[in-house]
Each structure stands twice: as C-alpha cells, then as structure tokens.
Protein backbone atom coordinates (compact mmCIF):
# COMPACT_ATOMS: atom_id res chain seq x y z
CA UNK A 1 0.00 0.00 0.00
CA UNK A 2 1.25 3.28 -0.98
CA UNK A 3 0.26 6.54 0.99
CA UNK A 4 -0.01 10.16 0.18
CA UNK A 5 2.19 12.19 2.54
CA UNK A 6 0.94 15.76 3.27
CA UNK A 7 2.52 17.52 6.22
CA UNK A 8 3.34 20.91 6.93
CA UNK A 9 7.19 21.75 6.69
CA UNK A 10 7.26 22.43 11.02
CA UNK A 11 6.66 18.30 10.78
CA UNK A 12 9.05 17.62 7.98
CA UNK A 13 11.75 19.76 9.58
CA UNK A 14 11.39 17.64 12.98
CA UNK A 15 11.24 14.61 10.78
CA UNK A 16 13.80 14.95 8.87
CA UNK A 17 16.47 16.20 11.69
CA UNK A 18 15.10 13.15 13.91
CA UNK A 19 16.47 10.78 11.30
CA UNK A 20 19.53 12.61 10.35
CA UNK A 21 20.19 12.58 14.28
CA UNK A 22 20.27 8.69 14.34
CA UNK A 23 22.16 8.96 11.10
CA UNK A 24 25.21 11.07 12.43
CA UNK A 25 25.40 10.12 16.29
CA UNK A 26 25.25 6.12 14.80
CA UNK A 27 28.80 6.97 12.66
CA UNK A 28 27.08 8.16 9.06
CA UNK A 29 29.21 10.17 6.83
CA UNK A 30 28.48 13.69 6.16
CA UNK A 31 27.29 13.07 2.96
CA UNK A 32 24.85 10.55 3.72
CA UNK A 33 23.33 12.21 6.44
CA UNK A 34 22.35 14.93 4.18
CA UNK A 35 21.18 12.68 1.42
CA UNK A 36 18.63 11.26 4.03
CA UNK A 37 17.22 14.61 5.49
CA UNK A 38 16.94 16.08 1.54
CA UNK A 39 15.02 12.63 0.66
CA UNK A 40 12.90 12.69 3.85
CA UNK A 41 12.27 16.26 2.94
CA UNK A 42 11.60 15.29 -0.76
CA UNK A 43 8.90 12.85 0.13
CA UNK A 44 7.51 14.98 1.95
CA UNK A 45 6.73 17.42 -0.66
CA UNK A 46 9.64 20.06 -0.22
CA UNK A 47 11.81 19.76 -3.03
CA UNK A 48 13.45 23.10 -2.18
CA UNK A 49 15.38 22.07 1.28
CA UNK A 50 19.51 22.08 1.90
CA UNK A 51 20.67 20.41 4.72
CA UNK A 52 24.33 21.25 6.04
CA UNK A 53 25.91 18.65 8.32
CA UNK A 54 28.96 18.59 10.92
CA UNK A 55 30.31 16.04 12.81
CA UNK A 56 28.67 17.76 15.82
CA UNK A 57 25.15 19.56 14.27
CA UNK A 58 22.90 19.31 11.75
CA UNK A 59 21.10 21.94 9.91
CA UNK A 60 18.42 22.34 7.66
CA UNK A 61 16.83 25.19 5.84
CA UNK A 62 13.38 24.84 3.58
CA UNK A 63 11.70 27.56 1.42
CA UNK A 64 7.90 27.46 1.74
CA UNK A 65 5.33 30.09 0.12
CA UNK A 66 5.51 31.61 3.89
CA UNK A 67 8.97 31.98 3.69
CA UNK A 68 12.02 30.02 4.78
CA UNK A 69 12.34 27.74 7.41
CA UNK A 70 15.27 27.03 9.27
CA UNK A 71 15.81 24.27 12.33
CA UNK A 72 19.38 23.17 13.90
CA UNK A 73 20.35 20.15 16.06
CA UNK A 74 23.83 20.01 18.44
CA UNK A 75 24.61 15.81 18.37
CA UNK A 76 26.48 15.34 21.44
CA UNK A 77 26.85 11.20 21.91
CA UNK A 78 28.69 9.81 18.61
CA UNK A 79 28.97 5.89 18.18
CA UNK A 80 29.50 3.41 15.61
CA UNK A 81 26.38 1.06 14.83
CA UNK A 82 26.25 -0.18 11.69
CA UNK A 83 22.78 -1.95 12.52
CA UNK A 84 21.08 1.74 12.67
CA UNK A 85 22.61 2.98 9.88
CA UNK A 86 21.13 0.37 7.48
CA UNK A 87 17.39 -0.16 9.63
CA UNK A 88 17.66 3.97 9.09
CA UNK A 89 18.52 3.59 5.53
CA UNK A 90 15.78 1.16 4.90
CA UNK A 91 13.17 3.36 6.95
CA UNK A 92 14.12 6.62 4.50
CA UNK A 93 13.97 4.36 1.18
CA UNK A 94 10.77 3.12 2.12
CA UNK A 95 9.18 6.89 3.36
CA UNK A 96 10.49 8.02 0.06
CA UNK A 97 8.76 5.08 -1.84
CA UNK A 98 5.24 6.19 0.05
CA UNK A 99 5.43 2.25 1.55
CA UNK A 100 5.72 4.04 5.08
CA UNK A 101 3.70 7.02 7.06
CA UNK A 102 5.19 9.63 8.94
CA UNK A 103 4.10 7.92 12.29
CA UNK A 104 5.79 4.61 11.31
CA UNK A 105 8.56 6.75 10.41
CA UNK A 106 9.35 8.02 13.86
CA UNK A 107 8.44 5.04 15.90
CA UNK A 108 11.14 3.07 13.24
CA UNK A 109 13.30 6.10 14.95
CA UNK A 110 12.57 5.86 18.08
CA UNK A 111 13.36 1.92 18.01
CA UNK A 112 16.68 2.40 16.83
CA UNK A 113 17.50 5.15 19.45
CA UNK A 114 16.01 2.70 22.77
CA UNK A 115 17.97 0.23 20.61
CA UNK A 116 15.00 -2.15 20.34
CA UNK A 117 15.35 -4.98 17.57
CA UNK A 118 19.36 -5.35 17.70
CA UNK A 119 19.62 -8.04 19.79
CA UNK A 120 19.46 -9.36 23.37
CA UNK A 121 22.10 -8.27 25.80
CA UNK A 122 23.60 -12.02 25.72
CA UNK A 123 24.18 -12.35 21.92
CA UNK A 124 25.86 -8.84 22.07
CA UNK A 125 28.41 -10.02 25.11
CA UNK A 126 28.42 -13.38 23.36
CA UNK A 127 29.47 -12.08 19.77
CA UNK A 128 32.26 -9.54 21.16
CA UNK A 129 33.75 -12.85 23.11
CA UNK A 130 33.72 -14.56 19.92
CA UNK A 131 35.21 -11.84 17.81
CA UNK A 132 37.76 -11.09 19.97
CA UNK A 133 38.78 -14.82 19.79
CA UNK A 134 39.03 -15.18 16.45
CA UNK A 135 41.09 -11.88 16.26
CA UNK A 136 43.27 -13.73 18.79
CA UNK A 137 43.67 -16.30 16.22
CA UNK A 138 44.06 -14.40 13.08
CA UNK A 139 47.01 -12.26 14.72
CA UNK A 140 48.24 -16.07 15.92
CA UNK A 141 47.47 -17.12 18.84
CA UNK A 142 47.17 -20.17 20.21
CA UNK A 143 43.98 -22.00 21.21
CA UNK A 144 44.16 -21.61 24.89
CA UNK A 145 45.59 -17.59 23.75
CA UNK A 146 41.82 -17.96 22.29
CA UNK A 147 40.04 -19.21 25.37
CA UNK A 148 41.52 -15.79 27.26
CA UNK A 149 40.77 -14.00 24.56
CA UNK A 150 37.17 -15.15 24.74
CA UNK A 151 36.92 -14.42 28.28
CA UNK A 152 38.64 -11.46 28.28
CA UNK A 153 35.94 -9.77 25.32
CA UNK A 154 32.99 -11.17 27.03
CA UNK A 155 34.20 -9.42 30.76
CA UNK A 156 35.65 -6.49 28.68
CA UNK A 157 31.98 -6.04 26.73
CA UNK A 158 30.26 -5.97 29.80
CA UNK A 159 32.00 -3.60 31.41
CA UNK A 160 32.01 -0.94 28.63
CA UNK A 161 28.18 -1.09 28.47
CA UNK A 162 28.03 -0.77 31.79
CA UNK A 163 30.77 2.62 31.79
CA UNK A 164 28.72 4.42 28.46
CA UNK A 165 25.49 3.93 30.34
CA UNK A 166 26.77 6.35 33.23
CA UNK A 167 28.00 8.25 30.43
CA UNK A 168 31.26 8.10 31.03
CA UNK A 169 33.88 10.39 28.67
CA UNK A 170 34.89 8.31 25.85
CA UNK A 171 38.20 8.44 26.22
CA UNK A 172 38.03 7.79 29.93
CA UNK A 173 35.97 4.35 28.61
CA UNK A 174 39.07 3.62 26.32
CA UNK A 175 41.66 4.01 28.96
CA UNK A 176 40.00 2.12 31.40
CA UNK A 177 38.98 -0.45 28.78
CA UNK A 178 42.80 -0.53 27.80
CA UNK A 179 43.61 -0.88 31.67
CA UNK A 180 41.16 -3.79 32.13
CA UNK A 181 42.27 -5.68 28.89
CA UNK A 182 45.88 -6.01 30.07
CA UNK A 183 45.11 -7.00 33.84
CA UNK A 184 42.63 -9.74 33.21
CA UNK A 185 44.62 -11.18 30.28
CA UNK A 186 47.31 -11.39 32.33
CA UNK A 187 45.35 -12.54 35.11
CA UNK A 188 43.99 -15.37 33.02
CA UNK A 189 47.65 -16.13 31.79
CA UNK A 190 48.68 -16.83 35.02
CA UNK A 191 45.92 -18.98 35.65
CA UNK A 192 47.29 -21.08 33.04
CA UNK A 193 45.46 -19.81 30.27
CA UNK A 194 46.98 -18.39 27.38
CA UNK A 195 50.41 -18.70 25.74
CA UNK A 196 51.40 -15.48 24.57
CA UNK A 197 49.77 -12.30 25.62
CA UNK A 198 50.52 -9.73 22.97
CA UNK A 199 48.26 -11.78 20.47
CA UNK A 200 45.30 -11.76 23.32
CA UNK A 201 46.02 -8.44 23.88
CA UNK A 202 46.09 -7.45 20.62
CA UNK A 203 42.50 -9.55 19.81
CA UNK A 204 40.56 -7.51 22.57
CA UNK A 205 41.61 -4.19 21.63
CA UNK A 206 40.17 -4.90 18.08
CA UNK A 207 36.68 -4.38 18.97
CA UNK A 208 37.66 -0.82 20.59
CA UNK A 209 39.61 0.01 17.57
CA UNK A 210 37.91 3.08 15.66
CA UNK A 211 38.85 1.39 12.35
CA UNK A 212 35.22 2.54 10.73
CA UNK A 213 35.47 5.63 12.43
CA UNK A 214 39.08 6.13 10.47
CA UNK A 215 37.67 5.04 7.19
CA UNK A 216 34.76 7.51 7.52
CA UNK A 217 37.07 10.30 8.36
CA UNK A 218 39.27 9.58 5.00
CA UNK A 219 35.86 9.18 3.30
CA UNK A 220 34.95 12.90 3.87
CA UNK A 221 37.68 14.36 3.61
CA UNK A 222 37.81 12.92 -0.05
CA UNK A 223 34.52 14.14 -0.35
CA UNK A 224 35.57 17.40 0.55
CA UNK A 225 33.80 18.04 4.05
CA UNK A 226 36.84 18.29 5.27
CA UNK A 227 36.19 19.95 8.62
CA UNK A 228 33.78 17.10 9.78
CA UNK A 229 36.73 14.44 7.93
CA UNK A 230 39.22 16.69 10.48
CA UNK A 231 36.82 16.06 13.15
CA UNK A 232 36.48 12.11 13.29
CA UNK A 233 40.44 11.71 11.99
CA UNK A 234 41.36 13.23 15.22
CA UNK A 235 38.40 11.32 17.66
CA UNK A 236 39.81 7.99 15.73
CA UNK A 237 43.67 9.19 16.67
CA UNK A 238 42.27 10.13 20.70
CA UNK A 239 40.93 7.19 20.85
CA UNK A 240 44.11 5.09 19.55
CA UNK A 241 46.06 7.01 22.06
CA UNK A 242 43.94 6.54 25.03
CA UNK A 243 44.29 2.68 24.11
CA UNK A 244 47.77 2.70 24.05
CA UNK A 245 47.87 4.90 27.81
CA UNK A 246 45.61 1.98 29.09
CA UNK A 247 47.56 -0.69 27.87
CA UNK A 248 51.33 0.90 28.11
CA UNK A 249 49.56 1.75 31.63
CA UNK A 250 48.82 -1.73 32.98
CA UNK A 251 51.55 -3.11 31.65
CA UNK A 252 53.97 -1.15 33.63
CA UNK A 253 52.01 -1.26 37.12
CA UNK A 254 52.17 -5.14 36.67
CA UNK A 255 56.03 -4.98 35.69
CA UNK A 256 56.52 -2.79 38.87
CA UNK A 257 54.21 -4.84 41.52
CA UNK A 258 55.27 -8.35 40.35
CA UNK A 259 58.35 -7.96 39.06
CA UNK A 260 57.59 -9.29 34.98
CA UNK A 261 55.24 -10.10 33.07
CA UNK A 262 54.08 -13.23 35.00
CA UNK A 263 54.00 -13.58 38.39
C-alpha cells in the first residue's frame, strides 16, 4: 500500500532532523546524512530544502510560500552502529517510496535510538567474546591464547556497556577499557590460560579500535567536508592514544608490583 504524505514543513523539519540525528550520532558520513534529510524532505513534498551537516550539528533550511524555514540540532553522543545505519537507511527508502507514514517513520526512529530490535544483551556479550577470539587467532594465537581472549571480550563487553550507560567520557571508557584488557589477560595467563599475551592483547583491543570511524574520516575528507573528515580523523587518533595509555599503563604497574610479566 502506498500513501499520500501531506505535512506541513514544522513536521518535515522535525522529521527529517530526527532521522539525520540517528544517522550522524550512529557513525554516518556527512554526505549521507544529508542525502537522508533532503530525501525525507523530498517525500515529503519540499523539493526546495539544503541540509548542512557537521560532525557535531545538523542543519536544515526549507523555502515554503511563507517563507524560509530554518531548524538546527547540536549531536552530542557519537557511536558506531552499523545496525542503525542500514534499519535507518531502509526506513528513509521506504518513506520516500510512500510504503511508510510519517508515524511509522518516527516510531522506526525511536526503536533504533532505545535500541529495540538489535539483539538481546547475551548475543551482544556473546558475539564480542567470539570476535575477539578469532582476532586472537588471526594475529596467531594459540587455542588456549583464544580461550583468554574469549573471556577477556565477554568481561571487557560488559564492562564498557556498563561505563557508556553512566556516560562516562569516551576516552576515559578507552583508557580504562585498555587498563582492564591487560590486567585480566594477564590474570587469566597466570591462571594457566593463554600462551602469549601480545596476540590476546592485541585480539581484545580490536573491537575498541575506531577502524570505521578512520575510514569515515578519509571518506569525507575525499569528499571534501573536510572539517567534519578533520573532526572524526582526530576522535579515531584520541581514541588510539587513550588505548595505548591503558595498555602501556597496565603493563607497567604489573612490571613494577610483580616484578615481569608473569607472576
């Protein structure tokens, strides 16, 4: 069934910045962020809209036979989810075909943003263990450098859900996260588990590398947005360094309390 949109542009605006919001604070480039708000816009009847976005804001500007309307929105939390991007993606292609309403529109937004649909809290802890393990292996490690690995993604997801919902600075999150990696890994090696820790080590700081976030930087700036390309090429760098303070961190508090690597 195909539907007839009709809304007035205060409704379009708020539309349209609601799913450029999920968009940009989910790790969209520039570029497609602004292709979404102009198609939302589009469908909505408003074929003369802009929409500028930053790696921190989004604005959008419509002319109507009232005169121009303008709306702006600061985006303070910035993660990567792939997942929203392309349930987002799907949700605009669909408004624009007239398959969805503007109701089913927003509560498709407001899904995404509670996070609803992605997954059960196990199967995220579970599939970070099990990346993390096969990183282990790739970089090669041996089987029981796996097993830590495992453990060591599944203790290392929980606690960074646990630190971003008190909001904690992101590069506090990374440190920490860098701190924790080394300690239990070692912990675990001592145990009797695990061979050689740089190739655990290694494995678990995968999943906190910003390796999409540095590919989406490089992508704007060859676009040409290059202040938002600045932007995330420096967040990606802060984060690799806060990773390295965690890890070059631990690593020398356990040197100087146990006297090596192992106790």
């Amino acid at each position: 069934m195909l539907y007839n949109i009709h809304m007035n542009p205060n409704e379009a605006v708020r539309l349209s910045l609601s799913a450029g919001e999920v968009m940009l604070s989910n790790g969209a480039e520039t570029y497609r962020v602004e292709e979404v708000m102009r198609r939302i816009m589009s469908s909505c009847g408003f074929m003369n809209s802009e929409a500028f976005v930053v790696s921190t804001g989004l604005f959008i500007c419509v002319n109507t036979d009232n005169g121009d309307i303008s709306s702006f929105k600061r985006i303070i939390k910035r993660t990567m989810n792939v997942d929203a991007l392309i349930k987002m993606n799907e949700i605009s292609r669909a408004f624009g075909e007239g398959r969805l309403t503007p109701d089913a529109v927003m509560s498709g937004i407001e899904e995404i943003r509670t996070g609803q649909g992605s997954g059960n809290g196990f199967t995220k802890l579970f599939s970070a263990a099990t990346a993390v393990g096969c990183f282990c292996y790739l970089f090669g490690g041996s089987l029981t450098d796996c097993l830590n690995a495992f453990f060591t993604g599944f203790i290392l997801q929980i606690l960074l859900i646990q630190l971003r919902k008190n909001r904690i600075s992101e590069v506090l999150v990374n440190i920490i996260g860098g701190i924790m990696i080394t300690f239990l890994v070692l912990t675990l090696m001592n145990l009797g588990v695990g061979l050689t820790y740089n190739y655990i080590i290694i494995g678990a700081l995968m999943i906190m590398v910003p390796g999409m976030a540095l590919t989406n930087a490089v992508r704007d700036i060859l676009g040409g947005d290059y202040l938002s390309g600045t932007v995330r090429l420096m967040d990606a760098l802060l984060v690799a360094i806060a990773l390295a303070t965690g890890v070059g961190t631990a690593l020398s508090l356990w040197y100087h309390i146990f006297g090596g690597v192992y106790i």
